[in-house]
Protein backbone atom coordinates (compact mmCIF):
# COMPACT_ATOMS: atom_id res chain seq x y z
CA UNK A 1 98.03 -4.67 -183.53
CA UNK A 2 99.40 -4.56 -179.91
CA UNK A 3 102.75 -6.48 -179.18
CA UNK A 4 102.81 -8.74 -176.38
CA UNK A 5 105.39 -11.47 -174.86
CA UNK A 6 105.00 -14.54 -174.81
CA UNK A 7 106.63 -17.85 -173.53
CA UNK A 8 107.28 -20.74 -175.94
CA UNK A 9 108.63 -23.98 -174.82
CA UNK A 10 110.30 -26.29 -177.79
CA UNK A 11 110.76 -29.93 -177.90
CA UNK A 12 114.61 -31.06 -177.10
CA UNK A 13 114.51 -27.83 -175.51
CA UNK A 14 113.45 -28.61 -172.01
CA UNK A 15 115.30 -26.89 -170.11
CA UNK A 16 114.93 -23.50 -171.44
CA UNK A 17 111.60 -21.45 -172.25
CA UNK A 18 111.97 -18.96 -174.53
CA UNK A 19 110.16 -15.65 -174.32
CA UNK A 20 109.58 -13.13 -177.73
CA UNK A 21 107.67 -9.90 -178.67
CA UNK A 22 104.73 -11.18 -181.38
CA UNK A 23 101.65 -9.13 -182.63
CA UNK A 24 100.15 -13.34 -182.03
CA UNK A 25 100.89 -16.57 -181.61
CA UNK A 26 102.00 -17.62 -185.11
CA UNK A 27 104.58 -15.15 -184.91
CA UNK A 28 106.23 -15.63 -181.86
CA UNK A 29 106.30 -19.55 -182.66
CA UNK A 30 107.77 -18.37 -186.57
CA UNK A 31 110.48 -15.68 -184.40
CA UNK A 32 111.26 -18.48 -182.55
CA UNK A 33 111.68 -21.37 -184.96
CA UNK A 34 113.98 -18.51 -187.10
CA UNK A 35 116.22 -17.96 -183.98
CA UNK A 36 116.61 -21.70 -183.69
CA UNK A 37 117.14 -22.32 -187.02
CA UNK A 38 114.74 -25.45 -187.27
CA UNK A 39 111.58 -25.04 -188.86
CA UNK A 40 110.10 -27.97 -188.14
CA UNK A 41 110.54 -27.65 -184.32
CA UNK A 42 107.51 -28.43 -182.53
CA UNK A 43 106.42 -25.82 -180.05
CA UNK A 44 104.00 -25.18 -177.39
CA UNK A 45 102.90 -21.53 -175.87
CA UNK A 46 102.96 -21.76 -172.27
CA UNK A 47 101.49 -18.49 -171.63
CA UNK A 48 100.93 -14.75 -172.66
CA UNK A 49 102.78 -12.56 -170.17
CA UNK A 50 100.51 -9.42 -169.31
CA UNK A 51 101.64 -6.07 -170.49
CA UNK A 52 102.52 -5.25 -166.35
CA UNK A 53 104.98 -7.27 -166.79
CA UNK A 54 106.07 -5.73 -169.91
CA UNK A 55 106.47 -2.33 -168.34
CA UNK A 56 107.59 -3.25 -165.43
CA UNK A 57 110.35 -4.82 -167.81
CA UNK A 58 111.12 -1.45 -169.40
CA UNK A 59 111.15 0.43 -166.63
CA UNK A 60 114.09 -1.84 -165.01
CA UNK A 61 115.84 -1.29 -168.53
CA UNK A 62 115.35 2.30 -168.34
CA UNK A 63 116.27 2.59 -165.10
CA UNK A 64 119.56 0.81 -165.85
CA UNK A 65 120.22 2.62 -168.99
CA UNK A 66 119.91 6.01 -167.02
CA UNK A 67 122.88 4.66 -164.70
């Protein structure tokens, strides 16, 4: 399965959004809850990022890396 990014907004959380690689949605919600360390946080997917984005992403890294 293809990885893609998503962002994931948690309750008591408002003013971040947190974005994560996931295969789907029940992953990036478990990576998430892990990194948090509450797994019974309630969160929403606000969107799928597309994969320009996602290179576009690594090619700034790259770029930098190469510096």
């Amino acid at each position: 399965m293809k990885t893609r990014k998503f962002e994931i907004a948690v309750a008591g959380y408002s003013d971040y959004r947190f974005k994560t690689l996931a295969r789907d949605e029940v992953e990036a919600v478990v990576k998430i809850k892990c990194f948090l360390r509450k797994p019974n946080a309630e969160c929403t997917i606000l969107r799928l990022l597309s994969n320009n984005h996602l290179r576009e992403n690594e090619s700034c890294r790259g770029q930098v890396a190469a510096r």
